[in-house]
PDB file of N, CA and C in Angstrom:
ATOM      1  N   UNK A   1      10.649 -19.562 -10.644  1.00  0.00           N
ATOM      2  CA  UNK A   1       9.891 -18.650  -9.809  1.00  0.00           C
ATOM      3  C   UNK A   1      10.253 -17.207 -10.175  1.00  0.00           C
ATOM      4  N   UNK A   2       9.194 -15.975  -9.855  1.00  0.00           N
ATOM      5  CA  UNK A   2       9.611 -15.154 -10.448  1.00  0.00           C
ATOM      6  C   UNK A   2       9.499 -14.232  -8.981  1.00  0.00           C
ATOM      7  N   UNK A   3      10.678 -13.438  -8.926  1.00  0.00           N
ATOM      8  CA  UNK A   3      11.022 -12.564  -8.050  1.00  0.00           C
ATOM      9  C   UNK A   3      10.080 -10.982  -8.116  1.00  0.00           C
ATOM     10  N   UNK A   4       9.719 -10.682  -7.039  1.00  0.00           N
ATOM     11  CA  UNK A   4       9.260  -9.484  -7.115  1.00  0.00           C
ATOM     12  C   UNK A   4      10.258  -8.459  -6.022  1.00  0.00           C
ATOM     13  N   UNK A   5      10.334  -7.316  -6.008  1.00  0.00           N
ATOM     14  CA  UNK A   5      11.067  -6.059  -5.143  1.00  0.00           C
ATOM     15  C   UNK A   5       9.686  -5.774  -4.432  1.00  0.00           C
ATOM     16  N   UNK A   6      10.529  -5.441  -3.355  1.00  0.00           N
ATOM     17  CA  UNK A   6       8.874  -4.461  -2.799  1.00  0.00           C
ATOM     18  C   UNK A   6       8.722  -3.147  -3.176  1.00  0.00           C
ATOM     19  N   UNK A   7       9.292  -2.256  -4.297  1.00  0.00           N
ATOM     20  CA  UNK A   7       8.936  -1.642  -4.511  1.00  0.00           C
ATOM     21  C   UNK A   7       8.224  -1.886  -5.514  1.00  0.00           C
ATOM     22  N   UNK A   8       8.282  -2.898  -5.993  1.00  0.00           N
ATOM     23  CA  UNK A   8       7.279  -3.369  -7.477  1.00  0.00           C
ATOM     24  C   UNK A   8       6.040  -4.111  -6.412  1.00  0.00           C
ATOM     25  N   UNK A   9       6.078  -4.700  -5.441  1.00  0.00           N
ATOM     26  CA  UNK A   9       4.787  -5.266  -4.645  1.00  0.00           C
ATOM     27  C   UNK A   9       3.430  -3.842  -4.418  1.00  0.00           C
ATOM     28  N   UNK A  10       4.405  -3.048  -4.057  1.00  0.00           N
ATOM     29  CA  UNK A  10       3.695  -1.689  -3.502  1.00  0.00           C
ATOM     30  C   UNK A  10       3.387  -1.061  -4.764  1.00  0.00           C
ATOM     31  N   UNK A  11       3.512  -1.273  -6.020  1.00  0.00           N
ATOM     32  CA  UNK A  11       3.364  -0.287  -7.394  1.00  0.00           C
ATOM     33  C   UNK A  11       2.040  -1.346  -7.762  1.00  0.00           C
ATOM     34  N   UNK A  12       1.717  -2.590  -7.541  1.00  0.00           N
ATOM     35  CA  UNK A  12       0.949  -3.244  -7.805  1.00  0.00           C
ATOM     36  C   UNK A  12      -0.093  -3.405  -7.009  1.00  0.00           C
ATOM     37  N   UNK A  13      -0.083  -3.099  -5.769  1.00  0.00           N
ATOM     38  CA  UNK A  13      -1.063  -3.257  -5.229  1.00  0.00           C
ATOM     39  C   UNK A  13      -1.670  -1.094  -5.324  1.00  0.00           C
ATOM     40  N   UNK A  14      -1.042  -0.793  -5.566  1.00  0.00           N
ATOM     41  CA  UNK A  14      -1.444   0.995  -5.890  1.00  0.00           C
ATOM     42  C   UNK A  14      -2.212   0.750  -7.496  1.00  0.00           C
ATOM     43  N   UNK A  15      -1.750  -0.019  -8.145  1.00  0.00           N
ATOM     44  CA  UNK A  15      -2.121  -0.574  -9.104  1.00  0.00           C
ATOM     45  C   UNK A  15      -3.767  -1.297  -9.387  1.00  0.00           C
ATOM     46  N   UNK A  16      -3.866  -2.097  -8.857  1.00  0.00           N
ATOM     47  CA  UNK A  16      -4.386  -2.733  -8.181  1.00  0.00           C
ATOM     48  C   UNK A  16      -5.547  -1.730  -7.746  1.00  0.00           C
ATOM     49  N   UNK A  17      -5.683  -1.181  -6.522  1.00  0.00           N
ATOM     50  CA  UNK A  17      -6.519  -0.178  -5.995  1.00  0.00           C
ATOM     51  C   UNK A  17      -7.148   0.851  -6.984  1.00  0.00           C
ATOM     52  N   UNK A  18      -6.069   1.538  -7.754  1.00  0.00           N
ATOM     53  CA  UNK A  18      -6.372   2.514  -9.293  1.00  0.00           C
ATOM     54  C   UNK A  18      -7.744   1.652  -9.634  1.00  0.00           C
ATOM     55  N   UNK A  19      -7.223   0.208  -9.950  1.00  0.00           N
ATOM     56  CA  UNK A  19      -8.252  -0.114 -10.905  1.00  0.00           C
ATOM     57  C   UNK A  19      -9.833  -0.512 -10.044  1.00  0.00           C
ATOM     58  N   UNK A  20      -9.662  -0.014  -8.886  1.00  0.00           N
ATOM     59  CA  UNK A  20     -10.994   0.033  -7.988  1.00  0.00           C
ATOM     60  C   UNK A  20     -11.122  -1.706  -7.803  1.00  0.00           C
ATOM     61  N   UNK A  21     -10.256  -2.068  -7.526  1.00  0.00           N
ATOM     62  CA  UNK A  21      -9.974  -3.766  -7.057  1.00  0.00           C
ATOM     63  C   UNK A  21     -10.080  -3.893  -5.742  1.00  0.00           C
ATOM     64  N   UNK A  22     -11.077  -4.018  -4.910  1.00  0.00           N
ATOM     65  CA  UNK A  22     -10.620  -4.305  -3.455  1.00  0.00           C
ATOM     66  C   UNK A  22     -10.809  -5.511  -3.047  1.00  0.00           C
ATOM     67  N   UNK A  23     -11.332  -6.270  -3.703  1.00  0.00           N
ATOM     68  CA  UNK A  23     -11.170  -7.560  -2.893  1.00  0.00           C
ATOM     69  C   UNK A  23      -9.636  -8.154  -2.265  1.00  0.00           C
ATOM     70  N   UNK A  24      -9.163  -8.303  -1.499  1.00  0.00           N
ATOM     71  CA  UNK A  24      -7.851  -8.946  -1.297  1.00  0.00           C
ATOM     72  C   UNK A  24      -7.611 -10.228  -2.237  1.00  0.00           C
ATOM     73  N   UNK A  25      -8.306 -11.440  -2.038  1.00  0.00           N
ATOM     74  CA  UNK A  25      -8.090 -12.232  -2.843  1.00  0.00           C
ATOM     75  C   UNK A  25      -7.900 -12.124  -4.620  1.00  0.00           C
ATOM     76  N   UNK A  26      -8.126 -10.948  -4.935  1.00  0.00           N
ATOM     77  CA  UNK A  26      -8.408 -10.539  -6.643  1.00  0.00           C
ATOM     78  C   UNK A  26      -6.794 -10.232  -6.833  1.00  0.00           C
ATOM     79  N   UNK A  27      -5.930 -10.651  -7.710  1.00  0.00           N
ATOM     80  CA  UNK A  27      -4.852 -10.189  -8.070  1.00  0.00           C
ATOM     81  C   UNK A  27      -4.617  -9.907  -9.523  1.00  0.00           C
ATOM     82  N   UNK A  28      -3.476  -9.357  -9.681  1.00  0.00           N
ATOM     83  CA  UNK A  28      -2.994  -9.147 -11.333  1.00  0.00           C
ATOM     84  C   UNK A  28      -2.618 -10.532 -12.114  1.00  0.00           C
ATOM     85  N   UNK A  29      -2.998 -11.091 -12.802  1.00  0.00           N
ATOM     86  CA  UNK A  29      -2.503 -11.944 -13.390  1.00  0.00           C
ATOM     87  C   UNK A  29      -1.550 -11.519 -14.460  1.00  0.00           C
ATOM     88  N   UNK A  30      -0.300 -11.866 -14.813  1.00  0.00           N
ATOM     89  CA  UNK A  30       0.590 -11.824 -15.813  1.00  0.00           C
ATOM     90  C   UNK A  30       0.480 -12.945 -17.184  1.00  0.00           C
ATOM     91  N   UNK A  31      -0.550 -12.113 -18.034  1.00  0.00           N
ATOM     92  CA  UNK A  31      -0.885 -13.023 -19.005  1.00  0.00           C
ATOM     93  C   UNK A  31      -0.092 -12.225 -20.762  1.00  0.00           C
ATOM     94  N   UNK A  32      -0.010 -13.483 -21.284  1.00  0.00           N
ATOM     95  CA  UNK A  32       0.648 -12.983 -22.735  1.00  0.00           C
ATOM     96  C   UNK A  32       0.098 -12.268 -23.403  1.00  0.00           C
ATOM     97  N   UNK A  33      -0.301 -11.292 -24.081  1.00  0.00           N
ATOM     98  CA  UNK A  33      -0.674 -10.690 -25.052  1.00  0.00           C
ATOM     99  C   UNK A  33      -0.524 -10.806 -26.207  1.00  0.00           C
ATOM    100  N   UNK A  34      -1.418 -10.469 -27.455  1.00  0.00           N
ATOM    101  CA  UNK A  34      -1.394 -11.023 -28.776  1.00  0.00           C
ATOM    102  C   UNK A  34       0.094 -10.619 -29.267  1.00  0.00           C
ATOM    103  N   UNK A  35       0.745  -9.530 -29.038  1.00  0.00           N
ATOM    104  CA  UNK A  35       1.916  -8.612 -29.342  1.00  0.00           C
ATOM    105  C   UNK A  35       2.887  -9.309 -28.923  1.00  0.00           C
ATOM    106  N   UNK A  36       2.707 -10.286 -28.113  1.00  0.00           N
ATOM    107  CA  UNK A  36       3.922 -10.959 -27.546  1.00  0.00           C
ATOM    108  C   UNK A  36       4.409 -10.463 -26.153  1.00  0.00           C
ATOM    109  N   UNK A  37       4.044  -9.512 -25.734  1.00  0.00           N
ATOM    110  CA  UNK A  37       4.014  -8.793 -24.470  1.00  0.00           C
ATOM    111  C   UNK A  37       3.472  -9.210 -23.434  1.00  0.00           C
ATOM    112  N   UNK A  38       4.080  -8.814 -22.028  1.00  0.00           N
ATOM    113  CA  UNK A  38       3.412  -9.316 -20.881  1.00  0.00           C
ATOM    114  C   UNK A  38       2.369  -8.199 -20.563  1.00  0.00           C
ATOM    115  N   UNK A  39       1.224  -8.790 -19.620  1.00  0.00           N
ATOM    116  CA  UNK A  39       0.295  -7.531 -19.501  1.00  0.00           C
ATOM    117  C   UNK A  39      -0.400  -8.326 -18.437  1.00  0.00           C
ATOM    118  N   UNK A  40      -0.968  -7.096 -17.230  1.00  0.00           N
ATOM    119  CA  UNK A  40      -1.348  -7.435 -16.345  1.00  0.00           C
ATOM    120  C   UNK A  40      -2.885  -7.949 -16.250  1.00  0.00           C
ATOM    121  N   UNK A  41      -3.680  -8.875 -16.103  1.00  0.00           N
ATOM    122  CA  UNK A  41      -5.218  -8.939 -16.084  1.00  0.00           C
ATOM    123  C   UNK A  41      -5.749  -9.236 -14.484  1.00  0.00           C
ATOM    124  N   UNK A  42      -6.639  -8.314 -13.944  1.00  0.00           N
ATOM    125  CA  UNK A  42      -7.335  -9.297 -12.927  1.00  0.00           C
ATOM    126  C   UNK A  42      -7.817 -10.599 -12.837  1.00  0.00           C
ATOM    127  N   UNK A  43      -7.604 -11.385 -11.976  1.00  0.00           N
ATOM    128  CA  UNK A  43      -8.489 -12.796 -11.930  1.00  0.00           C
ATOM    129  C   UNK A  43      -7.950 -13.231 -10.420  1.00  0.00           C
ATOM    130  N   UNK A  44      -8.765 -14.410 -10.054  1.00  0.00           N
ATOM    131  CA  UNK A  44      -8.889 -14.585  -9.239  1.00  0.00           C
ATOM    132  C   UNK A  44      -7.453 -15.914  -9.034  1.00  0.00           C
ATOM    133  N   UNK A  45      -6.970 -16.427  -7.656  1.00  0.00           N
ATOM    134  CA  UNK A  45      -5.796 -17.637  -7.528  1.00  0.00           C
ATOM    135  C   UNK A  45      -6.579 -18.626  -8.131  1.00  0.00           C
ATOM    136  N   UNK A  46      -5.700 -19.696  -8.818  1.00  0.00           N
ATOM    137  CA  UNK A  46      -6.038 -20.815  -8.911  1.00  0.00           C
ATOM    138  C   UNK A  46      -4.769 -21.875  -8.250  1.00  0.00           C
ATOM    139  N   UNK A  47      -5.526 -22.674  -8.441  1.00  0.00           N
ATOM    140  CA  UNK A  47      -4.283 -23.560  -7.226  1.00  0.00           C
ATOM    141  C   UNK A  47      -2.901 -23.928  -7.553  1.00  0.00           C
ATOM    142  N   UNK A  48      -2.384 -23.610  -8.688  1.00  0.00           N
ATOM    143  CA  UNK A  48      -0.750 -23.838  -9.284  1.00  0.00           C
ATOM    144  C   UNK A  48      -0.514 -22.796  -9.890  1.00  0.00           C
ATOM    145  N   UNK A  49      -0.778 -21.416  -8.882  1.00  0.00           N
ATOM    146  CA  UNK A  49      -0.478 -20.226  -9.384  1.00  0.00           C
ATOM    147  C   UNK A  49       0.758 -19.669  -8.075  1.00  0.00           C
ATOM    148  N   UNK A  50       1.768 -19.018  -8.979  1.00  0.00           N
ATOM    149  CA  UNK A  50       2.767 -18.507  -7.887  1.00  0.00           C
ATOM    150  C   UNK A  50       1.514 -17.158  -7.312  1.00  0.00           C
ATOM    151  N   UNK A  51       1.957 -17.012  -5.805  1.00  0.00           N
ATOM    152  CA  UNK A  51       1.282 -16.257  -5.679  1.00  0.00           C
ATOM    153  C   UNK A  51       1.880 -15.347  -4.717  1.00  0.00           C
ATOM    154  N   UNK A  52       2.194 -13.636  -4.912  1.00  0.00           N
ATOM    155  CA  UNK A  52       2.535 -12.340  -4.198  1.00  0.00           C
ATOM    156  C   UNK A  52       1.660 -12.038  -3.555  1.00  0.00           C
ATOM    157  N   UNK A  53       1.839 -11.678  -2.598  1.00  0.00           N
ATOM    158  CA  UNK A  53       0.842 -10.780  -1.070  1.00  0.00           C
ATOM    159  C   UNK A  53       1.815  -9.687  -1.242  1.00  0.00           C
ATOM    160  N   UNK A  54       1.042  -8.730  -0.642  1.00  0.00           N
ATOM    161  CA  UNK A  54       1.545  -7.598  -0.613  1.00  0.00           C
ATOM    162  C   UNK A  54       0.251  -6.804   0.642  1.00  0.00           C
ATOM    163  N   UNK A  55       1.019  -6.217   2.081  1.00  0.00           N
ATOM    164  CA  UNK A  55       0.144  -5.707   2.983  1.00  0.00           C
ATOM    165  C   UNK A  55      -1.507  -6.704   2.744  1.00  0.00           C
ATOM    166  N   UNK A  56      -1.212  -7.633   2.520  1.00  0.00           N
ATOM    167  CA  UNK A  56      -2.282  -8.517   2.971  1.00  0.00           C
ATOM    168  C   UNK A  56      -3.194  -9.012   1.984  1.00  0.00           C
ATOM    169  N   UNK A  57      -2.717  -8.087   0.951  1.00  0.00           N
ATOM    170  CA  UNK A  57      -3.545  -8.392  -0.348  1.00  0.00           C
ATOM    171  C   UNK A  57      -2.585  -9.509  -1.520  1.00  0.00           C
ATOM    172  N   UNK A  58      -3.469  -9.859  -1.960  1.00  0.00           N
ATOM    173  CA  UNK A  58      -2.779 -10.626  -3.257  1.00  0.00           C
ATOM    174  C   UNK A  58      -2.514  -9.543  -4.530  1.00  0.00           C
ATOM    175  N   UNK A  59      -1.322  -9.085  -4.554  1.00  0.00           N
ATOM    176  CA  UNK A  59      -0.827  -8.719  -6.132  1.00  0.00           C
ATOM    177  C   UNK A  59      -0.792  -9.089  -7.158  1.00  0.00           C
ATOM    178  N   UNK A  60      -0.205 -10.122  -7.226  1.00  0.00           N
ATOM    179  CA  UNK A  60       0.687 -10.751  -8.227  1.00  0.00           C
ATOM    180  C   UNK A  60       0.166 -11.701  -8.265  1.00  0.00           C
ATOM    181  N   UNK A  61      -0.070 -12.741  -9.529  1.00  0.00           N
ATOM    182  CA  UNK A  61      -0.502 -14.000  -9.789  1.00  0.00           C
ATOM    183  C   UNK A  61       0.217 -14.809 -10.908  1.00  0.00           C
ATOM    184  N   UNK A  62       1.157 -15.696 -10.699  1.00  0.00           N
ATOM    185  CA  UNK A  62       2.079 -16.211 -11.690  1.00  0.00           C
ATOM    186  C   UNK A  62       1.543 -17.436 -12.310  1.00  0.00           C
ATOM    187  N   UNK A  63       0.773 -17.816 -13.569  1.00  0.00           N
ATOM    188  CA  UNK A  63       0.431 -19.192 -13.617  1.00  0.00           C
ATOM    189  C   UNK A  63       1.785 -20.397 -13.860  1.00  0.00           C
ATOM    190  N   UNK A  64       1.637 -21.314 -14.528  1.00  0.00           N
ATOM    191  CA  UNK A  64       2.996 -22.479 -14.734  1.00  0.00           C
ATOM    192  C   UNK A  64       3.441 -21.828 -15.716  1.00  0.00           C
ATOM    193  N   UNK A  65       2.874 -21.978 -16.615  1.00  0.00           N
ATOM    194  CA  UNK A  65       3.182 -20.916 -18.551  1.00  0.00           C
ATOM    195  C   UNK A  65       4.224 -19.823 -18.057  1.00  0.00           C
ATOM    196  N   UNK A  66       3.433 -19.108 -17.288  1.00  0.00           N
ATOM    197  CA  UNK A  66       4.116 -17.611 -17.232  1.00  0.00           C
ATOM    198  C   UNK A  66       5.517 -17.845 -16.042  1.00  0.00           C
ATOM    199  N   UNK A  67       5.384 -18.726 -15.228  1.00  0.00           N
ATOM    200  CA  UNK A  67       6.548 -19.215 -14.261  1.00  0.00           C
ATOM    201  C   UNK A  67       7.884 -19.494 -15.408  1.00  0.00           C
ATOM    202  N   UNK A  68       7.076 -20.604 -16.454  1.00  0.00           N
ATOM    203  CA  UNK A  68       8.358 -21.513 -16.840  1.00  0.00           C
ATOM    204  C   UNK A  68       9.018 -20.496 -17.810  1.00  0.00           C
ATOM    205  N   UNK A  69       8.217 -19.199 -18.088  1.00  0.00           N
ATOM    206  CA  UNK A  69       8.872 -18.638 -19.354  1.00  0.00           C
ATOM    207  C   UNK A  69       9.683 -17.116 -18.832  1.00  0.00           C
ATOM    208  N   UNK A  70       9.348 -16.900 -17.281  1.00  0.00           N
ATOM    209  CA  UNK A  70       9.986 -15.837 -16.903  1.00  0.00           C
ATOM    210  C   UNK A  70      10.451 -16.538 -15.641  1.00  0.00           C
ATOM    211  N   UNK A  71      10.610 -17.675 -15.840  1.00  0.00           N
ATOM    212  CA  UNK A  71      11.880 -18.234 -14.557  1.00  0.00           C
ATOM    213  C   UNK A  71      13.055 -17.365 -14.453  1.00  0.00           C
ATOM    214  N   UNK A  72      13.481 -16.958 -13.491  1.00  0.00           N
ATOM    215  CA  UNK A  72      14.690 -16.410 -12.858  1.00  0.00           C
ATOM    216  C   UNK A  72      14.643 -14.751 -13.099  1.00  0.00           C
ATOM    217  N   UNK A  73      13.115 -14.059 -13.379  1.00  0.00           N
ATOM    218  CA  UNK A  73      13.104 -12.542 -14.002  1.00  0.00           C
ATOM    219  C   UNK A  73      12.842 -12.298 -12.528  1.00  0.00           C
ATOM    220  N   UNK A  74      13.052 -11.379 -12.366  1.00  0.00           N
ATOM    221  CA  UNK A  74      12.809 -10.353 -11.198  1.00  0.00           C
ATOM    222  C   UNK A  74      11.429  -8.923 -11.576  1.00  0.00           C
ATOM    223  N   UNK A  75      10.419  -8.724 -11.023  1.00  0.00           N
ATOM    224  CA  UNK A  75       9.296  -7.760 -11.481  1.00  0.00           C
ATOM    225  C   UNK A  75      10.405  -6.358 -10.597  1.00  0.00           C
ATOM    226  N   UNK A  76      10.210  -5.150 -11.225  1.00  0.00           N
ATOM    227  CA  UNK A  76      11.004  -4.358  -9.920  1.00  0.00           C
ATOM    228  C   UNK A  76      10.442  -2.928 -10.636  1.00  0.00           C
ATOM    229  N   UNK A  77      10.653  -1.761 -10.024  1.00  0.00           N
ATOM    230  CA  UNK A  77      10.026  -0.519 -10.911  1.00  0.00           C
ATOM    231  C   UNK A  77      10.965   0.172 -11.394  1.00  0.00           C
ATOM    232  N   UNK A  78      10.654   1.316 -11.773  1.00  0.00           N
ATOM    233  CA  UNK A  78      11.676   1.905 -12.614  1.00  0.00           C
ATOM    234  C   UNK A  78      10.727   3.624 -13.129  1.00  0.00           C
ATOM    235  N   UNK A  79      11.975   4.456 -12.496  1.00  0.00           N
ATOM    236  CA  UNK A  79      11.402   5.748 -12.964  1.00  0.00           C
ATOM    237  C   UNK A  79      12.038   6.658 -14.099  1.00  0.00           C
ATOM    238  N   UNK A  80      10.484   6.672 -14.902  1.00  0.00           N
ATOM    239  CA  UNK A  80      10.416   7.560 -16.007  1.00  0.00           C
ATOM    240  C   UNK A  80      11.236   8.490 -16.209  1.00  0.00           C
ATOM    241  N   UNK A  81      12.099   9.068 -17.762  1.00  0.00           N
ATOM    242  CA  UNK A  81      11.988  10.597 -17.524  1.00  0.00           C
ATOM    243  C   UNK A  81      10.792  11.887 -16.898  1.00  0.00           C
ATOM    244  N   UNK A  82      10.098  10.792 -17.083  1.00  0.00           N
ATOM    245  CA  UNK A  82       8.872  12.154 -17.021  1.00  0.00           C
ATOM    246  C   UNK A  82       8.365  11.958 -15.499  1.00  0.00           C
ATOM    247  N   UNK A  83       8.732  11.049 -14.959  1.00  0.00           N
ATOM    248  CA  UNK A  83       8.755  11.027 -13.324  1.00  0.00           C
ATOM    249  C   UNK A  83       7.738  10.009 -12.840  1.00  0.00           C
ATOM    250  N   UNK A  84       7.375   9.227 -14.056  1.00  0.00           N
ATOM    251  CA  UNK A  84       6.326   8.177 -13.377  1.00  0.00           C
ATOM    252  C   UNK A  84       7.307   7.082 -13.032  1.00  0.00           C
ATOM    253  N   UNK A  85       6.169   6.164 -12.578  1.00  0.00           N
ATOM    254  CA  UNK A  85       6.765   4.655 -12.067  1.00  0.00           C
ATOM    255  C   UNK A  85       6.203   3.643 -12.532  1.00  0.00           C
ATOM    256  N   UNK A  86       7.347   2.960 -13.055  1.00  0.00           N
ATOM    257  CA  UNK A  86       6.668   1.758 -14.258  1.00  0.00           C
ATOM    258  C   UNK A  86       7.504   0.445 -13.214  1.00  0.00           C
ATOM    259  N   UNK A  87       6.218  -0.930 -13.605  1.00  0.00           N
ATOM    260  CA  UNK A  87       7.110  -1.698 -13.488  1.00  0.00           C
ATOM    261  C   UNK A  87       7.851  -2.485 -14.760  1.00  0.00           C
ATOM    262  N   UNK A  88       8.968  -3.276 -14.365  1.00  0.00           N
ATOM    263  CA  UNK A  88       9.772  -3.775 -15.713  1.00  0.00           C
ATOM    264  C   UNK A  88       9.981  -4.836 -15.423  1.00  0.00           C
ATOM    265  N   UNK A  89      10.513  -5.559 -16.290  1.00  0.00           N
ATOM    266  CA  UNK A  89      11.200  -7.253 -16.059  1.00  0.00           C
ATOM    267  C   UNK A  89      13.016  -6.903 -16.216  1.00  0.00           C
ATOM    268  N   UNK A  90      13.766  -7.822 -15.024  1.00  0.00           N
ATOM    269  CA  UNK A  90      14.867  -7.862 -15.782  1.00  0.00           C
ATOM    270  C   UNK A  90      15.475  -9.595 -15.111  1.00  0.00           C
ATOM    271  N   UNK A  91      16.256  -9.715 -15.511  1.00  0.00           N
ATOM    272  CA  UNK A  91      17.204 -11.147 -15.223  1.00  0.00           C
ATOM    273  C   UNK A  91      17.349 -10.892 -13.785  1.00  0.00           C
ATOM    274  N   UNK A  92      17.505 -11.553 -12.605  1.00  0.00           N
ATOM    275  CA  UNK A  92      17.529 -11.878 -11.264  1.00  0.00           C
ATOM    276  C   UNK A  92      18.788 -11.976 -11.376  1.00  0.00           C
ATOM    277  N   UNK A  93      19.733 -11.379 -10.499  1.00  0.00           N
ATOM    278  CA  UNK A  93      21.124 -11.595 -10.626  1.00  0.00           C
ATOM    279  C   UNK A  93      21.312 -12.730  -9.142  1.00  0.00           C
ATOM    280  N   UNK A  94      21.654 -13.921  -9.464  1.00  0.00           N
ATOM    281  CA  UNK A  94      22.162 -15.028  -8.355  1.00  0.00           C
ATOM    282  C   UNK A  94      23.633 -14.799  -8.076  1.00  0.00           C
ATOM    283  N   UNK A  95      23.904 -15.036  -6.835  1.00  0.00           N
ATOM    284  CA  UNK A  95      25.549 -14.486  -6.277  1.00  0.00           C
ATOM    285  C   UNK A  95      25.851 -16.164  -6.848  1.00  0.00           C
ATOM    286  N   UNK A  96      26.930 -16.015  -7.607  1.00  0.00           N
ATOM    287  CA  UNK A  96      27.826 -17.213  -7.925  1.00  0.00           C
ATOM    288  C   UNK A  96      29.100 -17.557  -6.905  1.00  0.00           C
ATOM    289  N   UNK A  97      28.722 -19.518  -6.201  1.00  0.00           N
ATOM    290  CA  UNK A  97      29.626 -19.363  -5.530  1.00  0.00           C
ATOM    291  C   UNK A  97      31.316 -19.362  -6.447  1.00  0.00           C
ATOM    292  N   UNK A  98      31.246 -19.551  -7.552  1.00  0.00           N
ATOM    293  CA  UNK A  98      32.567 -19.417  -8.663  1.00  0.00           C
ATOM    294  C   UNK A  98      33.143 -18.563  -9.033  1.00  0.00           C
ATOM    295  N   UNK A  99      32.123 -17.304  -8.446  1.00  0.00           N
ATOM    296  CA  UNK A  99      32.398 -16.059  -8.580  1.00  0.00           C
ATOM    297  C   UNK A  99      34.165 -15.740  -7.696  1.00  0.00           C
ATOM    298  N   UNK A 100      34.969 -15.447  -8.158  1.00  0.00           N
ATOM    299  CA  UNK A 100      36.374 -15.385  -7.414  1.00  0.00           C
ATOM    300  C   UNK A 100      36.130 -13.747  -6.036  1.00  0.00           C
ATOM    301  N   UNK A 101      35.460 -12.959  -6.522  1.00  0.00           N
ATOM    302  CA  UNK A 101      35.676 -11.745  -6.139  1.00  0.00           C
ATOM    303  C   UNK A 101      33.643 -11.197  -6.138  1.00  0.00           C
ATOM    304  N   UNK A 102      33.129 -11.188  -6.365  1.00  0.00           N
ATOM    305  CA  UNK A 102      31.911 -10.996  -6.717  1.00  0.00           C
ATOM    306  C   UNK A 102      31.376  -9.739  -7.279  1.00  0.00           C
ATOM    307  N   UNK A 103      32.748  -8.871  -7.437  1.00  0.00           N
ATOM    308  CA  UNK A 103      32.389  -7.468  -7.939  1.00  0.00           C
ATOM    309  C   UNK A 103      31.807  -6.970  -9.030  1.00  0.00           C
ATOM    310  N   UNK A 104      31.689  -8.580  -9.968  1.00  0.00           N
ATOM    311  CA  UNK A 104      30.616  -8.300 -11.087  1.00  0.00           C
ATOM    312  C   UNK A 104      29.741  -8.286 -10.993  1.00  0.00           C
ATOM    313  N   UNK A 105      29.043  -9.058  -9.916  1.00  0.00           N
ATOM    314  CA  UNK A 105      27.112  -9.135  -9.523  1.00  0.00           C
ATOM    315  C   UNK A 105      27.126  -7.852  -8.704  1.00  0.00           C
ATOM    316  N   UNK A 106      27.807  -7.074  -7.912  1.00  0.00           N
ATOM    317  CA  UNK A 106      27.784  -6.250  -7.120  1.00  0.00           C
ATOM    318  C   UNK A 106      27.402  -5.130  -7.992  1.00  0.00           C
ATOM    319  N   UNK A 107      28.220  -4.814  -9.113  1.00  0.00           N
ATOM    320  CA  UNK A 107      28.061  -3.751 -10.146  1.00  0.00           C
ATOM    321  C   UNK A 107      26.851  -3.690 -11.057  1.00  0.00           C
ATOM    322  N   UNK A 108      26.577  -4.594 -11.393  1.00  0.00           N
ATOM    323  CA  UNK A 108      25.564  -5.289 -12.053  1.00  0.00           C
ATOM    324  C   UNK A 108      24.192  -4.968 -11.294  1.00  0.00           C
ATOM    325  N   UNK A 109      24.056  -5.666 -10.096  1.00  0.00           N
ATOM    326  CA  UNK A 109      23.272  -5.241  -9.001  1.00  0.00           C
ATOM    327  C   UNK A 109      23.195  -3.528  -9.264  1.00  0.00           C
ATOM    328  N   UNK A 110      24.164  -2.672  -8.830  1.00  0.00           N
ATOM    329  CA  UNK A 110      24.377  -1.342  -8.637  1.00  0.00           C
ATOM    330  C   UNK A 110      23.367  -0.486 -10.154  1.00  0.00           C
ATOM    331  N   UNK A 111      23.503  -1.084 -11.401  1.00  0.00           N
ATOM    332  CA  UNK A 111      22.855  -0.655 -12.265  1.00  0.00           C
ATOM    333  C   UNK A 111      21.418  -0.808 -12.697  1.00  0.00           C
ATOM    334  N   UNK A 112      21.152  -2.508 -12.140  1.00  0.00           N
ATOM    335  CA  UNK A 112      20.028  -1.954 -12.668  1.00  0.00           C
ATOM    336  C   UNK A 112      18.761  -2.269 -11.428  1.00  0.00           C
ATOM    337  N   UNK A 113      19.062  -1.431 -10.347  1.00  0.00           N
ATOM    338  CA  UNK A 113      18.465  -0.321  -9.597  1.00  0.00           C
ATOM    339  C   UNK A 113      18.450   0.739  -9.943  1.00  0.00           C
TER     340      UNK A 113
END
């Protein structure tokens, strides 16, 4: 499953709106690109699609493909030098119960916010 922030829910549905999308049910789909890259497309849910709401709307649309290959990524944003707001992918940090002290996920956590 792939994790979203709400500040990446709210960059997508602003997203979303930009592209003069209002239907609620219409979301971004996260489809592959020839480049090998992820890239966002409109389309509509289909029924074994992960699926983000966001203020009532559908954002986000995860199919199985795109689940099994960004299992455990987190969507979250991230600001530009130049002061925009992008979203990014990074690894989902899980609290380990083996963890002795946990001050490595804590730090970890701390950066890449």
């Amino acid at each position: 499953m792939v994790a979203v922030s709400e500040r990446a829910k709210q960059k997508l549905l602003e997203q979303k709106q930009a592209a003069n999308i209002a239907e609620s049910a219409i979301g971004l789909r996260v489809a592959a690109a020839p480049t090998g890259q992820w890239m966002l497309v409109a389309d509509h849910v289909r029924g074994d699609d992960q699926v983000v709401e966001h203020m009532g709307s559908t954002v986000l649309l995860v199919d199985p493909v795109a689940q099994e290959a960004l299992d455990g990524v987190r969507v979250d944003c991230l600001e530009t030098a130049e002061g925009d707001v992008e979203l990014f992918l990074t690894a989902e940090i899980e609290d380990d119960e083996d963890d002795e002290d946990g001050e490595e996920d804590e730090e970890e956590d701390e950066v890449e916010h």
